[in-house]
N, C-alpha and C. Protein backbone atom coordinates (compact mmCIF):
# COMPACT_ATOMS: atom_id res chain seq x y z
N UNK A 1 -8.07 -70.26 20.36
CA UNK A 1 -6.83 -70.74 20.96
C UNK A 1 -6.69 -70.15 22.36
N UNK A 2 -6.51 -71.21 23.41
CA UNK A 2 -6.61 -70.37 25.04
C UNK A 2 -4.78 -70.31 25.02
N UNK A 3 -4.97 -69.24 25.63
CA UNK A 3 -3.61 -68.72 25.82
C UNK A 3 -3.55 -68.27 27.50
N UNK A 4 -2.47 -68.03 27.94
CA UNK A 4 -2.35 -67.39 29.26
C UNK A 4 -0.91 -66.64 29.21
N UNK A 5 -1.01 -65.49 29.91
CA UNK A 5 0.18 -64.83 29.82
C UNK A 5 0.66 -64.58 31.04
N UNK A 6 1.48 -64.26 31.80
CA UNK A 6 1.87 -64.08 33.12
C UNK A 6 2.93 -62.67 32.88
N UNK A 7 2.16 -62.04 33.68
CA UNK A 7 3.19 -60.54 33.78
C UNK A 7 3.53 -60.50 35.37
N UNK A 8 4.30 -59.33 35.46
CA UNK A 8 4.99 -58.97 37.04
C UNK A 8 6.23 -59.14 37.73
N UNK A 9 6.45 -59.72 37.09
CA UNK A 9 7.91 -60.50 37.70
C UNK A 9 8.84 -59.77 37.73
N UNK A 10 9.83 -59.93 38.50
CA UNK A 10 11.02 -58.80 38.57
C UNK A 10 11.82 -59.13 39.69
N UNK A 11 12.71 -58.22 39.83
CA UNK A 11 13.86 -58.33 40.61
C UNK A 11 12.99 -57.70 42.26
N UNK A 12 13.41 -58.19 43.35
CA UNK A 12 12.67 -57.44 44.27
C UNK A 12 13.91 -57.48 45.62
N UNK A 13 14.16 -57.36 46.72
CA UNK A 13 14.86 -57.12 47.57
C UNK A 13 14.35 -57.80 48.90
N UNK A 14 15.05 -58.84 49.76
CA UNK A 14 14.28 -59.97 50.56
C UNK A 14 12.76 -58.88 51.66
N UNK A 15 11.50 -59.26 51.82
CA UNK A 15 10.95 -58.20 52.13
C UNK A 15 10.03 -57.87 51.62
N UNK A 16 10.70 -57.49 50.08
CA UNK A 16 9.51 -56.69 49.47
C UNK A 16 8.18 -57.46 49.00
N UNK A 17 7.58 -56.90 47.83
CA UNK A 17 6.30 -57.17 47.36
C UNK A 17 6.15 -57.32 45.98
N UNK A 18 5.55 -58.28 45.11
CA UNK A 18 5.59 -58.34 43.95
C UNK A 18 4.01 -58.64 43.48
N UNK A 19 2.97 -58.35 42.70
CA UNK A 19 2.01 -58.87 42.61
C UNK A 19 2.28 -59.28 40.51
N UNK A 20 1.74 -60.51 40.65
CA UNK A 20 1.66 -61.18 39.40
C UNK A 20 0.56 -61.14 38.78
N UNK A 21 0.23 -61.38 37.41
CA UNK A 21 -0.77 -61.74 36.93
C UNK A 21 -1.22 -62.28 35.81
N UNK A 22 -2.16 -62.63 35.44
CA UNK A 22 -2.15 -63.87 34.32
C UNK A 22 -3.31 -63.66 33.60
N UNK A 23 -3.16 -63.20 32.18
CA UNK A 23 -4.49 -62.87 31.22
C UNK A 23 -4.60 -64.09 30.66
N UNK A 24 -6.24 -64.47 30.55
CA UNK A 24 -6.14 -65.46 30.02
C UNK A 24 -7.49 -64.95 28.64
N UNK A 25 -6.62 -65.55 27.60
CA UNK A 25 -7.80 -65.64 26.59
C UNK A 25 -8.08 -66.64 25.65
N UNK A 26 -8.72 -66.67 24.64
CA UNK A 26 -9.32 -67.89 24.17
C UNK A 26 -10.70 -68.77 24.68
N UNK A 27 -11.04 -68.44 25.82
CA UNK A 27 -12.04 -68.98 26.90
C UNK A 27 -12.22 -68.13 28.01
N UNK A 28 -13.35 -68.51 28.19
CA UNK A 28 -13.82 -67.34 29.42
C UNK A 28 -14.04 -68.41 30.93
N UNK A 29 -12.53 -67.67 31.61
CA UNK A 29 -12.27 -68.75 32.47
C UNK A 29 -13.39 -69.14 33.87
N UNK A 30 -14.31 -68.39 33.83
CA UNK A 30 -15.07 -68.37 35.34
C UNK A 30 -15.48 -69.79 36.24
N UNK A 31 -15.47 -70.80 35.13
CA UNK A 31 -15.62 -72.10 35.75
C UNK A 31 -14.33 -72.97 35.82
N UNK A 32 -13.46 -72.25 35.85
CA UNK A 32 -12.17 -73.22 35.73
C UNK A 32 -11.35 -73.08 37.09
N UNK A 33 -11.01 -73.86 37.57
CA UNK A 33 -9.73 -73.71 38.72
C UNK A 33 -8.51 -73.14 38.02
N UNK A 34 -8.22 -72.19 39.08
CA UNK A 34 -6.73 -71.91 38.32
C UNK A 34 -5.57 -71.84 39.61
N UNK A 35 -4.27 -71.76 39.10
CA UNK A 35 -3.16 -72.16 39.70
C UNK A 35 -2.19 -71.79 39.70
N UNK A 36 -1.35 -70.91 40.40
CA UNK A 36 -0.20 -70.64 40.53
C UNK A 36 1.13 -71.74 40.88
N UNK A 37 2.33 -71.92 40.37
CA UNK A 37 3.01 -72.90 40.10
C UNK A 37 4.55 -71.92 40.43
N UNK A 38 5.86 -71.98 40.70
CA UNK A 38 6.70 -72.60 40.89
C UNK A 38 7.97 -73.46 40.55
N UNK A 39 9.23 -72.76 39.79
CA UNK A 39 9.99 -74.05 39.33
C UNK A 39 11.20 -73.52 39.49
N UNK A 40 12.48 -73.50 40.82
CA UNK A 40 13.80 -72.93 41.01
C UNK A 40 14.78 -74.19 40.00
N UNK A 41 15.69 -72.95 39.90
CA UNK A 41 16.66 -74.42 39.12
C UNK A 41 16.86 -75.45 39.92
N UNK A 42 16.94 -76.59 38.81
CA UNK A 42 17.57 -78.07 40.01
C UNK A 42 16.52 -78.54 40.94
N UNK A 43 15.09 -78.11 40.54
CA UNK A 43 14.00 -78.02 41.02
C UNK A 43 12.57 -78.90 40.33
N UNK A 44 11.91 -79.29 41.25
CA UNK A 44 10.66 -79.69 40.48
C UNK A 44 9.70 -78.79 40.48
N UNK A 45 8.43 -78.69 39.39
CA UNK A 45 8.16 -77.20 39.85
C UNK A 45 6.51 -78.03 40.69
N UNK A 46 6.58 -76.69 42.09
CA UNK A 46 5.59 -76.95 42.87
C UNK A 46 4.29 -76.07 42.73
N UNK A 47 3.43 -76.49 43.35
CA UNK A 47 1.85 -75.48 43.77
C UNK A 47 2.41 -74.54 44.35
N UNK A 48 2.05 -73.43 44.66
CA UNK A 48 2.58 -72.51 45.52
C UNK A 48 0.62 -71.54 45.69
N UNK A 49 -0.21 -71.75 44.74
CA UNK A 49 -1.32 -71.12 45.42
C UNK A 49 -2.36 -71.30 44.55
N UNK A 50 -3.85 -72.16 44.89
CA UNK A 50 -4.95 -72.54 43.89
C UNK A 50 -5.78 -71.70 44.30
N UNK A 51 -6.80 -71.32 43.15
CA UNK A 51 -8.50 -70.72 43.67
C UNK A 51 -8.59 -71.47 42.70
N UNK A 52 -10.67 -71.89 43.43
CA UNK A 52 -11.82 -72.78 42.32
C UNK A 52 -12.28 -71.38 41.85
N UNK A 53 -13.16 -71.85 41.17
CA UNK A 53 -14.38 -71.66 40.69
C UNK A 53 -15.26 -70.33 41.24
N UNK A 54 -15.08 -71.12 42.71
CA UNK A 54 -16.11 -70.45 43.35
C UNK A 54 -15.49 -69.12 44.20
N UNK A 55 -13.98 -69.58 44.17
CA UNK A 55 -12.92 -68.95 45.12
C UNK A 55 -12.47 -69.01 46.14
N UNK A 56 -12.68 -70.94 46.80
CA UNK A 56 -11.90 -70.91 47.96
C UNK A 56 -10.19 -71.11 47.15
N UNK A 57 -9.45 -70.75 48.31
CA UNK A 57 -8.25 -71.24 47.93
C UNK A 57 -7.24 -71.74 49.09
N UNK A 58 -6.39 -72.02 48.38
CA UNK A 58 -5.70 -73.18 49.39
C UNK A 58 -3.95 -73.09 48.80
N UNK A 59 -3.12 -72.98 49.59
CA UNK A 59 -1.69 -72.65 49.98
C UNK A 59 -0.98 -73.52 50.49
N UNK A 60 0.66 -74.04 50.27
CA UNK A 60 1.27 -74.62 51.22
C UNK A 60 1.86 -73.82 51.90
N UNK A 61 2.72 -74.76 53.18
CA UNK A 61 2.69 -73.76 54.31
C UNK A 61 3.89 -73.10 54.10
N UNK A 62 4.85 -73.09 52.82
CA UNK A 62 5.87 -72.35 53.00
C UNK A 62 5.62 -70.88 52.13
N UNK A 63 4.72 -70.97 51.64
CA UNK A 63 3.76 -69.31 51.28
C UNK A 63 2.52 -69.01 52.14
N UNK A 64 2.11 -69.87 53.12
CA UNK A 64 0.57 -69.48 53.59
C UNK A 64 1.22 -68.05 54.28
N UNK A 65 0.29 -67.40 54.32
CA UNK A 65 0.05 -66.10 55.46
C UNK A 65 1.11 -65.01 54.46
N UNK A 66 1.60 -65.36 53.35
CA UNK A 66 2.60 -64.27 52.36
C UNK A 66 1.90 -64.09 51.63
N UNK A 67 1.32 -65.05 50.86
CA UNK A 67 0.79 -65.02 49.38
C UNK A 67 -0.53 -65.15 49.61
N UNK A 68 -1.12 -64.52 48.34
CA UNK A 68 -2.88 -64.51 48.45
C UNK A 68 -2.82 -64.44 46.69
N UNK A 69 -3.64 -65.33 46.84
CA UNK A 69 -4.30 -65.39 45.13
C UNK A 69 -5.77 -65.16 44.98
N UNK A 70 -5.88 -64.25 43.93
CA UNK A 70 -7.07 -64.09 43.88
C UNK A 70 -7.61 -63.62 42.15
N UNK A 71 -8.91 -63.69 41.95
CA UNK A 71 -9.26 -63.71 40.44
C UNK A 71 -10.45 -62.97 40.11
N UNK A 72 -10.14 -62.46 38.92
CA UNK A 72 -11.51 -61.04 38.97
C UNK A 72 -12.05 -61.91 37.27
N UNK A 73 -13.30 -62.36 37.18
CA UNK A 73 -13.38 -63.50 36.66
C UNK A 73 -14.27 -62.60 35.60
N UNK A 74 -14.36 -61.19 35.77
CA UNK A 74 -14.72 -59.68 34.80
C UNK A 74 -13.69 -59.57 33.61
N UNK A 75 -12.67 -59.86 33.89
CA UNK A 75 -11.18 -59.53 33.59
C UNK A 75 -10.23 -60.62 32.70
N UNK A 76 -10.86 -61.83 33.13
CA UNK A 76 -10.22 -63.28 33.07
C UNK A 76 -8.38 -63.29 33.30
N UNK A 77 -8.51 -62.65 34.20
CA UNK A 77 -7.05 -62.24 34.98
C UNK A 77 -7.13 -63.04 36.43
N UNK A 78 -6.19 -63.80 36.60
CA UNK A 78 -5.77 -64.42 37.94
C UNK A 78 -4.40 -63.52 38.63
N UNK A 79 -4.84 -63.22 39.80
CA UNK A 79 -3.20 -62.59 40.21
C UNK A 79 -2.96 -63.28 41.36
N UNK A 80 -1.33 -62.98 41.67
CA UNK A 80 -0.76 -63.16 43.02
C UNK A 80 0.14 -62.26 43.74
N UNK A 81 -0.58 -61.84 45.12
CA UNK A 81 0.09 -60.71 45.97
C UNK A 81 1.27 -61.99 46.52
N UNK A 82 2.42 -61.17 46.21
CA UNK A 82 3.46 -61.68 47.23
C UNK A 82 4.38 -61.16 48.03
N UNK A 83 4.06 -61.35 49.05
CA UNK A 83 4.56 -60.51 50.27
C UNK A 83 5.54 -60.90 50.86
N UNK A 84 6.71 -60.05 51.70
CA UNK A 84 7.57 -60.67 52.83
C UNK A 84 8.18 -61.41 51.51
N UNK A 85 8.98 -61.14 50.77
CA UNK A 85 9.48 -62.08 49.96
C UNK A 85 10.37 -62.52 50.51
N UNK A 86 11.51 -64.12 49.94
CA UNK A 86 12.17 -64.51 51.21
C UNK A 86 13.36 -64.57 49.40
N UNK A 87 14.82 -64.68 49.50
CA UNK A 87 15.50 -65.37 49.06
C UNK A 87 14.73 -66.49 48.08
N UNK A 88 14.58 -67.61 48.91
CA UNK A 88 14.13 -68.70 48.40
C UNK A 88 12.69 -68.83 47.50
N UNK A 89 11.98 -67.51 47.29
CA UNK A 89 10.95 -67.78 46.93
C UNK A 89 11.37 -67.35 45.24
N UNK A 90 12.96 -67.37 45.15
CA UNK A 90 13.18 -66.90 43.73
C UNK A 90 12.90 -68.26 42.36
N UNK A 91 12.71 -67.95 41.34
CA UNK A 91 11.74 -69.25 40.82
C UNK A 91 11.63 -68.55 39.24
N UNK A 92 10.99 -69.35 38.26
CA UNK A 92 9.91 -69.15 37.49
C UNK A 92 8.38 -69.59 38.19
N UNK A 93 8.07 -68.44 37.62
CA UNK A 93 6.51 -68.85 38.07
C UNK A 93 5.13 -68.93 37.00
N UNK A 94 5.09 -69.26 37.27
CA UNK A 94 3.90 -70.30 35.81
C UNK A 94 2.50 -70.01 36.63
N UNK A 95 1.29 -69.51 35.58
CA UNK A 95 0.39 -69.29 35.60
C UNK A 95 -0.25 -70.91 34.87
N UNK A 96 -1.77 -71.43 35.61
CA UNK A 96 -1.71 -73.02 35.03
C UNK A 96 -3.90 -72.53 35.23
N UNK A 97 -4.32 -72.90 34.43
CA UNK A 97 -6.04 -73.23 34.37
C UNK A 97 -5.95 -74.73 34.17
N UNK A 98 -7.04 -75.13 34.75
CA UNK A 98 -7.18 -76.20 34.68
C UNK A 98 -8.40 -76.77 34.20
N UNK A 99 -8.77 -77.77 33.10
CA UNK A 99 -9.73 -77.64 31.63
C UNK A 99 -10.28 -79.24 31.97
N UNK A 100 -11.22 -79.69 32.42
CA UNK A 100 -11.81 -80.56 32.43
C UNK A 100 -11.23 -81.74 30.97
N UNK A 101 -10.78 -82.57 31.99
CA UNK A 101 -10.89 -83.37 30.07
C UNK A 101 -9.71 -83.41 29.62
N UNK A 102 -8.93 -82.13 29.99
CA UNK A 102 -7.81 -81.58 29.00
C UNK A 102 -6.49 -82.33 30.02
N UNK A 103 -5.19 -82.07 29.96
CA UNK A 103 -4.17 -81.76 30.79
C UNK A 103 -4.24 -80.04 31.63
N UNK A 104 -5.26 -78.99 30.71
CA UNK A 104 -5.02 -77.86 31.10
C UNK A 104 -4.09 -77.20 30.19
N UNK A 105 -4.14 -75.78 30.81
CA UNK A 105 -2.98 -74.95 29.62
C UNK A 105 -1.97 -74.02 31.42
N UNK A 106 -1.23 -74.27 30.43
CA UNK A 106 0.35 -73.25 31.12
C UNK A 106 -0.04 -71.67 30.46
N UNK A 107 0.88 -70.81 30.82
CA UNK A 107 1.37 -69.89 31.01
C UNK A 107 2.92 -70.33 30.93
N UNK A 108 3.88 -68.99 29.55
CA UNK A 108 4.86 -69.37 29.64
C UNK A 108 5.75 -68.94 30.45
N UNK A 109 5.68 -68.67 32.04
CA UNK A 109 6.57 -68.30 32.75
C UNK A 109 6.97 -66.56 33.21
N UNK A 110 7.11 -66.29 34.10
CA UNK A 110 7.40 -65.21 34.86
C UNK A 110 8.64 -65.05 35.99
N UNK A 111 9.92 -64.69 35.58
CA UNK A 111 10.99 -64.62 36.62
C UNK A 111 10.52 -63.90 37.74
N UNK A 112 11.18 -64.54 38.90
CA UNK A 112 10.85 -63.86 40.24
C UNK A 112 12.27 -63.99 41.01
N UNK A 113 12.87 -63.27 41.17
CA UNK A 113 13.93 -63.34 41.79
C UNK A 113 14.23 -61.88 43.19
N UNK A 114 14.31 -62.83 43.89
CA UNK A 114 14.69 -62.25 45.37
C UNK A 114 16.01 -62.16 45.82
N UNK A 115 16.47 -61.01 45.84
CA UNK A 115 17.83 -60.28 46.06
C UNK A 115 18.40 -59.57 46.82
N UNK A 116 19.32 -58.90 47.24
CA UNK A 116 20.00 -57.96 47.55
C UNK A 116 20.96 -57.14 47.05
């Protein structure tokens, strides 16, 4: 049974730094794309940061140059540094692999909330 878990999340202060991360088991993810995701209330939930396989990755521009995702494929752990946090980057954030064939599997969510 592949599972994914997402830890890290927390309360942080506009600024700070939060790094996330996502165990995955059931499968040994090294050939899979994986995906960081995104969902504020009243919200659709968005991409916010992909790595392949191989480990390029790719960002939209309202996290590029904050966020860095990256995956230790030893570990079958995906994380995300998030930097300069803003207000708005407050959310659930969902850990997502993506399974040839499949729809893929979720992660059930990680609060991120940016405060004062």
């Amino acid at each position: 049974q592949v599972q994914l878990v997402e830890s890290g999340g927390g309360l942080v202060q506009p600024g700070g730094s939060l790094r996330l991360s996502c165990a995955v088991s059931g499968i040994s993810f090294n050939l899979n794309d994986m995906a960081w995701y995104r969902q504020a209330p009243g919200k659709p939930r968005e991409l916010v940061a992909r790595i392949v396989s191989r480990g390029s990755t790719n960002y939209p521009d309202s996290v590029k140059g904050r966020f860095t995702i990256s995956r230790d494929n030893a570990k079958n752990t995906v994380y995300l540094q998030m930097n300069s946090l803003k207000p708005e980057d407050t959310a659930v954030y969902y850990c997502y692999m993506a399974s040839w064939g499949t729809p893929g599997y979720w992660g059930q969510g990680t609060q991120v909330t940016v405060s004062s």
